[in-house]
PDB file of N, CA and C in Angstrom:
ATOM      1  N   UNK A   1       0.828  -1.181   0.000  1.00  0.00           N
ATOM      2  CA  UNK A   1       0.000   0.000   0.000  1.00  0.00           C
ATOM      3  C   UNK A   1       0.878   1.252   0.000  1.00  0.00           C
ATOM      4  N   UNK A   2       0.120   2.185  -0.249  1.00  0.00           N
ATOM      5  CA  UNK A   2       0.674   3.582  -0.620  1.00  0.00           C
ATOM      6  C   UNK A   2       1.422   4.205   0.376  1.00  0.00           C
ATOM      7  N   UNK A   3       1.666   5.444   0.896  1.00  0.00           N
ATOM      8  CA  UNK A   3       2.043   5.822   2.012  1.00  0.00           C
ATOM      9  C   UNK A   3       0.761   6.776   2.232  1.00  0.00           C
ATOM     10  N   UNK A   4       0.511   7.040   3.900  1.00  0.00           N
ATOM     11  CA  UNK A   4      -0.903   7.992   4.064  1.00  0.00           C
ATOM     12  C   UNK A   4      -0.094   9.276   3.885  1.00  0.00           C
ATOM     13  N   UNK A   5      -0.912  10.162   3.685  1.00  0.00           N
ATOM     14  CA  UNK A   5      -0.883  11.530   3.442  1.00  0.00           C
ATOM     15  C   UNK A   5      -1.604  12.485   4.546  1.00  0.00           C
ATOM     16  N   UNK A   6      -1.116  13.177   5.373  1.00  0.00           N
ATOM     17  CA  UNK A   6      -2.146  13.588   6.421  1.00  0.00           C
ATOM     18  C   UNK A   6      -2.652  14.769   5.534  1.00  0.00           C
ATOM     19  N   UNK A   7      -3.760  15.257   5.405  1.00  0.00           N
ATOM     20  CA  UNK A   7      -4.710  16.043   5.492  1.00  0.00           C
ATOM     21  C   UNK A   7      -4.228  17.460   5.699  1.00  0.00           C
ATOM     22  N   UNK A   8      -3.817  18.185   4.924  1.00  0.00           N
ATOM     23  CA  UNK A   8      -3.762  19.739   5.276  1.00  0.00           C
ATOM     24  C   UNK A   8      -4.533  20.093   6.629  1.00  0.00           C
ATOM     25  N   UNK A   9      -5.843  20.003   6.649  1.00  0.00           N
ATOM     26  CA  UNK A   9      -6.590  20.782   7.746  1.00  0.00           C
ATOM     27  C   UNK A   9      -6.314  19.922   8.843  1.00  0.00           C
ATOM     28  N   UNK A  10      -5.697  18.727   8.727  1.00  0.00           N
ATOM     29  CA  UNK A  10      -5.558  18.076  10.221  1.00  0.00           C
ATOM     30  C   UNK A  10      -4.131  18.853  10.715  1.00  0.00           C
ATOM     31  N   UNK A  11      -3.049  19.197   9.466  1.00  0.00           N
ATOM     32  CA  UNK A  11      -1.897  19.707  10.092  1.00  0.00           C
ATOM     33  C   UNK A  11      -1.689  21.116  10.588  1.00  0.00           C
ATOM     34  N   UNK A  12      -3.125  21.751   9.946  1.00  0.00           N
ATOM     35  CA  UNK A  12      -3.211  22.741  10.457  1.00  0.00           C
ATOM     36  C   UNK A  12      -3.483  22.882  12.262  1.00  0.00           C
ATOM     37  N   UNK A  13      -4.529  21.949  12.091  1.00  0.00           N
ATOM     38  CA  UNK A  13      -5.293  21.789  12.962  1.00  0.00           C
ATOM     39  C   UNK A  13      -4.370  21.418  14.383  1.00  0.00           C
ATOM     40  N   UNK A  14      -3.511  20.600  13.805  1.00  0.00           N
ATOM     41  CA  UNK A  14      -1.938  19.713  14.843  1.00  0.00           C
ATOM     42  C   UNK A  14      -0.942  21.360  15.189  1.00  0.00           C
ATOM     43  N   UNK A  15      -0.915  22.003  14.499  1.00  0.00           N
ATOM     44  CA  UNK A  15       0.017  22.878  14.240  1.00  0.00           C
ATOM     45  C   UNK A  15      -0.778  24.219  15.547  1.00  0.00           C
ATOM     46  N   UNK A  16      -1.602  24.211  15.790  1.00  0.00           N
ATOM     47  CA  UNK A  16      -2.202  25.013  16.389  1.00  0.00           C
ATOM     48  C   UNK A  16      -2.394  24.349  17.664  1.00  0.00           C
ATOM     49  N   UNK A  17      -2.789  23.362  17.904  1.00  0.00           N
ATOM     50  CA  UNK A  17      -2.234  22.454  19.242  1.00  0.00           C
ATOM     51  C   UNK A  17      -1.226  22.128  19.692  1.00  0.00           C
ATOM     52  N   UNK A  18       0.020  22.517  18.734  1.00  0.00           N
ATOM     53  CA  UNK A  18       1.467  22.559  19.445  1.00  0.00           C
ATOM     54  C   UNK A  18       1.648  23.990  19.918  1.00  0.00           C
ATOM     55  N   UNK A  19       1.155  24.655  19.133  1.00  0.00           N
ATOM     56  CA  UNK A  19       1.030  26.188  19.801  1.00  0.00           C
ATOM     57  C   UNK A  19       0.492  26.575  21.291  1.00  0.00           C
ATOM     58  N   UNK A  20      -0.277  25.667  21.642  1.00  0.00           N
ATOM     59  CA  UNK A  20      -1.078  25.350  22.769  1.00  0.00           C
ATOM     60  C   UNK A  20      -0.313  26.120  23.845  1.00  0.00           C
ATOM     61  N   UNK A  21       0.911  25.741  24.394  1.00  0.00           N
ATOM     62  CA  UNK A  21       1.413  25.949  25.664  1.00  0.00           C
ATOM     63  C   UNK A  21       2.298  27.437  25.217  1.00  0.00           C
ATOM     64  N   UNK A  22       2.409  27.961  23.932  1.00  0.00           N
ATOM     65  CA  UNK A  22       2.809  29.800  24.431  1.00  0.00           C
ATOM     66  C   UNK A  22       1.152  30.021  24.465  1.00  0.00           C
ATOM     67  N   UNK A  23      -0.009  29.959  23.866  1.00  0.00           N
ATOM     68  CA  UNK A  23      -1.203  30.656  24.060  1.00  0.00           C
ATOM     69  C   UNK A  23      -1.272  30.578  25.059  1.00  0.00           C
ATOM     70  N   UNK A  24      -1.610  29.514  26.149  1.00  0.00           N
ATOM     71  CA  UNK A  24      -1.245  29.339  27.477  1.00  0.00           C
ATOM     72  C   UNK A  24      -0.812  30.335  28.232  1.00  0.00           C
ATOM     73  N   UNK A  25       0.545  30.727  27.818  1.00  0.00           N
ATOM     74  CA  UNK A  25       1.654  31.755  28.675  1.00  0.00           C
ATOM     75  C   UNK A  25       1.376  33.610  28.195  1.00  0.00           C
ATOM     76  N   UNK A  26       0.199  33.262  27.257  1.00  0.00           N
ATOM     77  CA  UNK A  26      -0.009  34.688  27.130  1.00  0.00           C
ATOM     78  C   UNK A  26      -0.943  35.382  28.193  1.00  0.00           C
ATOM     79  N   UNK A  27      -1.114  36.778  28.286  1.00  0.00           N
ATOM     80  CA  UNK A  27      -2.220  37.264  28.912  1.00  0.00           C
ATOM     81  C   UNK A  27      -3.257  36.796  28.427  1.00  0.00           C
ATOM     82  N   UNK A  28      -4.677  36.872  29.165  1.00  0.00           N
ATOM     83  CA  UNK A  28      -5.465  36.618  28.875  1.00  0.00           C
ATOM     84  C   UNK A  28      -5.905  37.392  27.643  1.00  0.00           C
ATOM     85  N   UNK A  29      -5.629  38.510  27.463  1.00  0.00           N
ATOM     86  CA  UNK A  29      -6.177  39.288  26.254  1.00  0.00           C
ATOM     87  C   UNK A  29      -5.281  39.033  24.976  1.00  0.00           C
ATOM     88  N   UNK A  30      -4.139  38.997  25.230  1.00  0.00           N
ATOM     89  CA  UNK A  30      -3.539  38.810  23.956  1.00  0.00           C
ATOM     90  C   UNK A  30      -3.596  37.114  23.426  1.00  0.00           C
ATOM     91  N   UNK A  31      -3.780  35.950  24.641  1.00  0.00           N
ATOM     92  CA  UNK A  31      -4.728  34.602  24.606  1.00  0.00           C
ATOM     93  C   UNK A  31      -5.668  34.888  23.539  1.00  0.00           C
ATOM     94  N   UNK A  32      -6.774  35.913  23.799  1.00  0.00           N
ATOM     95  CA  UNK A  32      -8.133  36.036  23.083  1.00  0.00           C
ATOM     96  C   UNK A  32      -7.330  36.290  21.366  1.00  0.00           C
ATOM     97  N   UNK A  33      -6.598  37.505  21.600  1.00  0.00           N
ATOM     98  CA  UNK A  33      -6.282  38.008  19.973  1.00  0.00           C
ATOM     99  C   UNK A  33      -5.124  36.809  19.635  1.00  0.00           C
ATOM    100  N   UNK A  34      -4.930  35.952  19.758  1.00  0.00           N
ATOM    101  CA  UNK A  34      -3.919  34.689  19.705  1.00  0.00           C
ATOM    102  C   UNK A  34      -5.016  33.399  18.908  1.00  0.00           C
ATOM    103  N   UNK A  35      -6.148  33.644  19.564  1.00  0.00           N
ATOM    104  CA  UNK A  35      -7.425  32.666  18.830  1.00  0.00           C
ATOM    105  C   UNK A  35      -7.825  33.173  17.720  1.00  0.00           C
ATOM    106  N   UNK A  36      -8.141  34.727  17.766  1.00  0.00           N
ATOM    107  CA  UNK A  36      -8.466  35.131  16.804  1.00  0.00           C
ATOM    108  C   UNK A  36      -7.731  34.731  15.657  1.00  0.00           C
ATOM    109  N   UNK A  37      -6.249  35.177  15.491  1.00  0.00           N
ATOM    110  CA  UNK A  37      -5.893  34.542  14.452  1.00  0.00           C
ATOM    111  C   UNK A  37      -5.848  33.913  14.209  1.00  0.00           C
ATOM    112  N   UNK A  38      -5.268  32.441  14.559  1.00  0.00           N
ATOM    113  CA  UNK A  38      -5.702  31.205  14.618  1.00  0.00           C
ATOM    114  C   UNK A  38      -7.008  31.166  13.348  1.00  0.00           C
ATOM    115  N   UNK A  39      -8.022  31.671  13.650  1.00  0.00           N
ATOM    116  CA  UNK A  39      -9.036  31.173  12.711  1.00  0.00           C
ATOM    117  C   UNK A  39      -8.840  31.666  11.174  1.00  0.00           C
ATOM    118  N   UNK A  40      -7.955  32.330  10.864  1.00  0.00           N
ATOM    119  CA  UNK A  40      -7.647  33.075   9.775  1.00  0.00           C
ATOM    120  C   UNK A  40      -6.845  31.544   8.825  1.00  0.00           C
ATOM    121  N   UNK A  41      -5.907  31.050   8.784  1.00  0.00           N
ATOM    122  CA  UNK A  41      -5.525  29.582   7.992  1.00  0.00           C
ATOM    123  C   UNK A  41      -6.748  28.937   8.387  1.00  0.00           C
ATOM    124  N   UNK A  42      -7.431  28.717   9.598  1.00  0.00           N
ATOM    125  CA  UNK A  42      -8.744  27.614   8.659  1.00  0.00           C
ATOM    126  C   UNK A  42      -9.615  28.246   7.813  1.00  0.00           C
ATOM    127  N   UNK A  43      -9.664  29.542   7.147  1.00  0.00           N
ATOM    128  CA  UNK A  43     -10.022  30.247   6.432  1.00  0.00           C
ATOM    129  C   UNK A  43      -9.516  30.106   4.891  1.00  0.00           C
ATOM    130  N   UNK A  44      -8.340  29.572   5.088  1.00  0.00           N
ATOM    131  CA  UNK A  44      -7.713  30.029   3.670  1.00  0.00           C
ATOM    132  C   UNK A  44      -6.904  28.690   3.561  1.00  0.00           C
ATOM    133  N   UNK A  45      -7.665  27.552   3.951  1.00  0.00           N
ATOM    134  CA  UNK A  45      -6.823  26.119   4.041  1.00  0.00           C
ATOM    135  C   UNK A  45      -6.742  25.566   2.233  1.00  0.00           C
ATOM    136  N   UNK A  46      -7.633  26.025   1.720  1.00  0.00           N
ATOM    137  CA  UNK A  46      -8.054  25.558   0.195  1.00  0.00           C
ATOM    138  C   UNK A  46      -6.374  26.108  -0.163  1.00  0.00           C
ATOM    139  N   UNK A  47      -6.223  27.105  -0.194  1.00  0.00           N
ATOM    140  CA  UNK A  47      -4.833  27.905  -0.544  1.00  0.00           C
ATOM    141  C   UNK A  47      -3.675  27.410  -0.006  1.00  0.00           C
ATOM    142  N   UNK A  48      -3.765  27.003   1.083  1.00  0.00           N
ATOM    143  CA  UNK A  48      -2.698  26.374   1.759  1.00  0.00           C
ATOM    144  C   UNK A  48      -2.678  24.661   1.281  1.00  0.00           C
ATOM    145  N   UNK A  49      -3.855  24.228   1.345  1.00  0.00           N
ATOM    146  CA  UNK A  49      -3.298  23.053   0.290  1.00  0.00           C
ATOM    147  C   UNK A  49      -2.885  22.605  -0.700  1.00  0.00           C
ATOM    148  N   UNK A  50      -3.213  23.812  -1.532  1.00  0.00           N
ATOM    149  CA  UNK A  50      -3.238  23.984  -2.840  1.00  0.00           C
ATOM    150  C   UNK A  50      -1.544  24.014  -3.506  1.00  0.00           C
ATOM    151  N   UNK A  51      -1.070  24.814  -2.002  1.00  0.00           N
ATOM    152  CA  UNK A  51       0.313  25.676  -2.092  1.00  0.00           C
ATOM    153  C   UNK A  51       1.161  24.123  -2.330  1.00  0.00           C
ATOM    154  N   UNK A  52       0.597  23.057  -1.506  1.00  0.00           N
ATOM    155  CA  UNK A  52       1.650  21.943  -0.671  1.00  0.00           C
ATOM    156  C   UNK A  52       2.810  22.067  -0.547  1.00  0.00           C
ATOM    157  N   UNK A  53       2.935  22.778   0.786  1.00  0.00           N
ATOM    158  CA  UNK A  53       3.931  22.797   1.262  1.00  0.00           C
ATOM    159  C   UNK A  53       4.197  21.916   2.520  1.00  0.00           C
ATOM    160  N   UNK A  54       5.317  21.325   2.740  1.00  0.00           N
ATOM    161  CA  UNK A  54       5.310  21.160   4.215  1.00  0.00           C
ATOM    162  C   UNK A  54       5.888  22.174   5.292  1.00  0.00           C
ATOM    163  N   UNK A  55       6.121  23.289   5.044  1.00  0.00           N
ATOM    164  CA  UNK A  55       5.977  24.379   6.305  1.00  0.00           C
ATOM    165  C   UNK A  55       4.713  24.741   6.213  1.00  0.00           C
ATOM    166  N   UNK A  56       3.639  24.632   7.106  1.00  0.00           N
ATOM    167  CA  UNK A  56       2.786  24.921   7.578  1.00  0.00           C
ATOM    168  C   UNK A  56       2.312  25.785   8.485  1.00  0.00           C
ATOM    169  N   UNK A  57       3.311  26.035   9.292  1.00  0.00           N
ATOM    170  CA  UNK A  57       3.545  27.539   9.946  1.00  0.00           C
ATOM    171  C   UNK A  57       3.727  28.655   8.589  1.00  0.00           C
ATOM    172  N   UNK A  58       4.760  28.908   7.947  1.00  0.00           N
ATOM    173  CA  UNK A  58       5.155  29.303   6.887  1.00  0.00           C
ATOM    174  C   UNK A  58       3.529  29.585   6.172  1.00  0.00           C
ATOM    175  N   UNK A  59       2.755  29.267   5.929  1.00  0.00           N
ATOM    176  CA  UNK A  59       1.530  28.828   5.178  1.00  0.00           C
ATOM    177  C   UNK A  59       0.258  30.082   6.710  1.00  0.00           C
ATOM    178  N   UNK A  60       0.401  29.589   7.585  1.00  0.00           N
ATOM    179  CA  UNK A  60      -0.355  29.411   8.142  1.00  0.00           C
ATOM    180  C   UNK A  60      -0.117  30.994   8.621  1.00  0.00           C
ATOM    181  N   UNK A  61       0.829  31.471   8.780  1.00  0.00           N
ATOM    182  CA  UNK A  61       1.471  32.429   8.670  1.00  0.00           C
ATOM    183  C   UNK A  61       1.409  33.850   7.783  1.00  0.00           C
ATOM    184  N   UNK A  62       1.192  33.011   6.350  1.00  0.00           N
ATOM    185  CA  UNK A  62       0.940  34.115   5.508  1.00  0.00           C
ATOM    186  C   UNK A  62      -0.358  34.528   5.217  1.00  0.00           C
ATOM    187  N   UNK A  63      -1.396  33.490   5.412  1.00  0.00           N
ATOM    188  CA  UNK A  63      -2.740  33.525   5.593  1.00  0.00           C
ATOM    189  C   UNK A  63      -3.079  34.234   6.650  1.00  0.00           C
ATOM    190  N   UNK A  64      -2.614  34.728   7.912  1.00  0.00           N
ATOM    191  CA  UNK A  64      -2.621  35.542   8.398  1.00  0.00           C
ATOM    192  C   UNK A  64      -2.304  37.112   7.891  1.00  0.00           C
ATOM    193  N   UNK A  65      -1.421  36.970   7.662  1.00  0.00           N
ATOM    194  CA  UNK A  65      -0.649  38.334   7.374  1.00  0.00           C
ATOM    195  C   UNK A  65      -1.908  38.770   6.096  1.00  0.00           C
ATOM    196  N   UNK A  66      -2.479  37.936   5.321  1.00  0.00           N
ATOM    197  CA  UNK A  66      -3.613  38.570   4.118  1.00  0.00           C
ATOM    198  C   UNK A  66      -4.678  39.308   5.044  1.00  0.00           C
ATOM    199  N   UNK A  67      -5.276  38.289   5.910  1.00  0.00           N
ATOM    200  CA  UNK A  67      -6.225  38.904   6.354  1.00  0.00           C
ATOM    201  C   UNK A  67      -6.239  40.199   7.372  1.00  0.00           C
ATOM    202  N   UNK A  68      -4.606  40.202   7.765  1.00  0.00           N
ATOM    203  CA  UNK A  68      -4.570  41.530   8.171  1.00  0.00           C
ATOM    204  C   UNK A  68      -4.252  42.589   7.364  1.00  0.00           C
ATOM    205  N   UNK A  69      -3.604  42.041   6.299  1.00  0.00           N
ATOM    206  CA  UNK A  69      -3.514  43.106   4.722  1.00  0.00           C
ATOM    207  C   UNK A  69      -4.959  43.557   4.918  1.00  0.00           C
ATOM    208  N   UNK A  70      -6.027  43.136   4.435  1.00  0.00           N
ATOM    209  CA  UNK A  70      -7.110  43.028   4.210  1.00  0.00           C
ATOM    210  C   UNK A  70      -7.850  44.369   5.186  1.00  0.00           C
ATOM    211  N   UNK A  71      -7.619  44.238   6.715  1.00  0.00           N
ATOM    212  CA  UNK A  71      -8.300  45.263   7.485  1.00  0.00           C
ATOM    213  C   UNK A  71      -7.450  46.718   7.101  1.00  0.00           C
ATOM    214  N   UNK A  72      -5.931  46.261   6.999  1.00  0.00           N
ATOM    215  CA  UNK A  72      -5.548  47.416   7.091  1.00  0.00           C
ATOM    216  C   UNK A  72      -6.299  48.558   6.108  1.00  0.00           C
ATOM    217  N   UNK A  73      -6.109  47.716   4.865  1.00  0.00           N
ATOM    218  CA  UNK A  73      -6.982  48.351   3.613  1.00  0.00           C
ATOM    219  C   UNK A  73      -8.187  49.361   3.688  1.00  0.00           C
ATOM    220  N   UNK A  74      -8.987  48.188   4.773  1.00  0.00           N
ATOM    221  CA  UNK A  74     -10.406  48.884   4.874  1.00  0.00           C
ATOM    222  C   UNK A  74     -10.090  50.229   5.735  1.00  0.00           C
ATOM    223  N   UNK A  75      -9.371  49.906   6.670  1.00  0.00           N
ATOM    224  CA  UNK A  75      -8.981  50.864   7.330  1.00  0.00           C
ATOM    225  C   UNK A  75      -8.523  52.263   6.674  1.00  0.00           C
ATOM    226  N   UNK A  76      -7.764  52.107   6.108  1.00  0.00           N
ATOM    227  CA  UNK A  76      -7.069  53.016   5.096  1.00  0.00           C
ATOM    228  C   UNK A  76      -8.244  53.683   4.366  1.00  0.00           C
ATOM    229  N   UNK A  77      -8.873  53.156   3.364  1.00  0.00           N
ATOM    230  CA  UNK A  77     -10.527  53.370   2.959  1.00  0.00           C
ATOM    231  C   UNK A  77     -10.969  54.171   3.763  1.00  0.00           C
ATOM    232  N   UNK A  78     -11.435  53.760   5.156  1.00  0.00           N
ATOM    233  CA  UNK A  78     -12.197  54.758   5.910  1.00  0.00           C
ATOM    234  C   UNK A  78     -11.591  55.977   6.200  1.00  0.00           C
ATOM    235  N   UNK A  79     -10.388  56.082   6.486  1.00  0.00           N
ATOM    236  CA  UNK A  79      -9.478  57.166   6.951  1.00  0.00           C
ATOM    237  C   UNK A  79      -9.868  57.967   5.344  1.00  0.00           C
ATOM    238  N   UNK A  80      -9.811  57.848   4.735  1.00  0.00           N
ATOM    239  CA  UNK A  80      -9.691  58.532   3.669  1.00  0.00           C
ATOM    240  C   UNK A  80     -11.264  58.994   3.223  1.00  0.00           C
ATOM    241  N   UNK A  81     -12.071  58.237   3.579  1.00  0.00           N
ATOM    242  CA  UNK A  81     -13.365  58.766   3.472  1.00  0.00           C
ATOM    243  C   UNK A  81     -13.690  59.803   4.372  1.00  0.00           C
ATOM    244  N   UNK A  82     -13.508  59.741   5.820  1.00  0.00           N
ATOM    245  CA  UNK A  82     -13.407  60.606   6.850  1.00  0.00           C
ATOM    246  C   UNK A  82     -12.624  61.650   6.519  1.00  0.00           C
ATOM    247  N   UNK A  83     -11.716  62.014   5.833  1.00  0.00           N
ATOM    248  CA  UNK A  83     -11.126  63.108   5.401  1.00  0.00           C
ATOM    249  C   UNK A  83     -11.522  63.595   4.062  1.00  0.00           C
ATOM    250  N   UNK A  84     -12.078  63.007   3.713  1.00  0.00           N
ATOM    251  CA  UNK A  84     -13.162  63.590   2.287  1.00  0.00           C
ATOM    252  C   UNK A  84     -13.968  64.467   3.062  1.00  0.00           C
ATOM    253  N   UNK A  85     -14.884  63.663   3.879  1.00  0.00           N
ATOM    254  CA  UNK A  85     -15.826  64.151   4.437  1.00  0.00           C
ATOM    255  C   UNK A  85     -15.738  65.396   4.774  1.00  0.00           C
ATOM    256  N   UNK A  86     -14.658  65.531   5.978  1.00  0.00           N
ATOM    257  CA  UNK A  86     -14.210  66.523   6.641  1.00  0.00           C
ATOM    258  C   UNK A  86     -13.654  68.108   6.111  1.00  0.00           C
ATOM    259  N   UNK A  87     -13.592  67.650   4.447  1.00  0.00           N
ATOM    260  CA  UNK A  87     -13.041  68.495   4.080  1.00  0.00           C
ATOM    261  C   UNK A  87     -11.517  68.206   3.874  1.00  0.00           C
ATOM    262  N   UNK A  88     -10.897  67.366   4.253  1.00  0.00           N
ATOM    263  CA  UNK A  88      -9.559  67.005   4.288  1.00  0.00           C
ATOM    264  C   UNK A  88      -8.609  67.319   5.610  1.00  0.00           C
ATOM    265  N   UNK A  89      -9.542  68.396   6.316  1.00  0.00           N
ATOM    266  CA  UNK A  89      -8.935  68.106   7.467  1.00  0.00           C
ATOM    267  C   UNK A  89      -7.868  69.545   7.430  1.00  0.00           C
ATOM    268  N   UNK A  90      -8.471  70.237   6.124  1.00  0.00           N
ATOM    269  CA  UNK A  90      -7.563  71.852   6.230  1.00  0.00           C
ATOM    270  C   UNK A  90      -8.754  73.141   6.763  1.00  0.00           C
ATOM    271  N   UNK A  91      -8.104  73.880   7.219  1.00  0.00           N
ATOM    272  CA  UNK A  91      -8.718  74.888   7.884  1.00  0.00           C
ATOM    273  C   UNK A  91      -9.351  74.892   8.753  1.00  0.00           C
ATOM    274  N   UNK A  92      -9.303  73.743   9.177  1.00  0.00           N
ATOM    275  CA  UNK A  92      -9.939  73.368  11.307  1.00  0.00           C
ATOM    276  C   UNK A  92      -8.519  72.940  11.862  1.00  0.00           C
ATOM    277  N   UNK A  93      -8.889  73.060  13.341  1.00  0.00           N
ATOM    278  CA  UNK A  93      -7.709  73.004  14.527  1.00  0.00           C
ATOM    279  C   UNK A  93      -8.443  72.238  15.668  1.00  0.00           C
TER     280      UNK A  93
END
């Protein structure tokens, strides 16, 4: 027989349970924003399998970093709408 192949989303899934004991050692709040990301690669696992790689951190990693591309953007967007708005933000103090 062949050799098994584990499953992208299980190594994701493994890869985030070795992480286990720094989430652990974080504050409780930065614990919370530590989960949060976390859910960002089971988000974008299609891509990460797609990639096959075996760094999975590496993977899991950059799928992060998009989805914070992603807010910054919006962010940026709004800032810039708010200064439309405002007039741009010349001739007030």
């Amino acid at each position: 027989m062949g050799r098994t192949i584990i499953p992208m989303r299980n190594m994701v899934d493994h890869t985030i349970w070795e992480f286990k004991k720094f989430r652990d050692a974080l504050r409780k709040e930065d614990g919370e924003l530590f989960d949060r990301l976390m859910v960002h690669p089971k988000q974008h696992i299609s891509a990460i399998t797609y990639a096959n790689s075996l760094d999975v951190v590496s993977m899991m990693l950059l799928s992060i970093a998009l989805e914070q591309e992603k807010v910054i953007g919006e962010m940026k967007r709004e800032i810039d709408w708010i200064k439309e708005e405002s007039g741009g933000g010349q001739g007030r103090s």
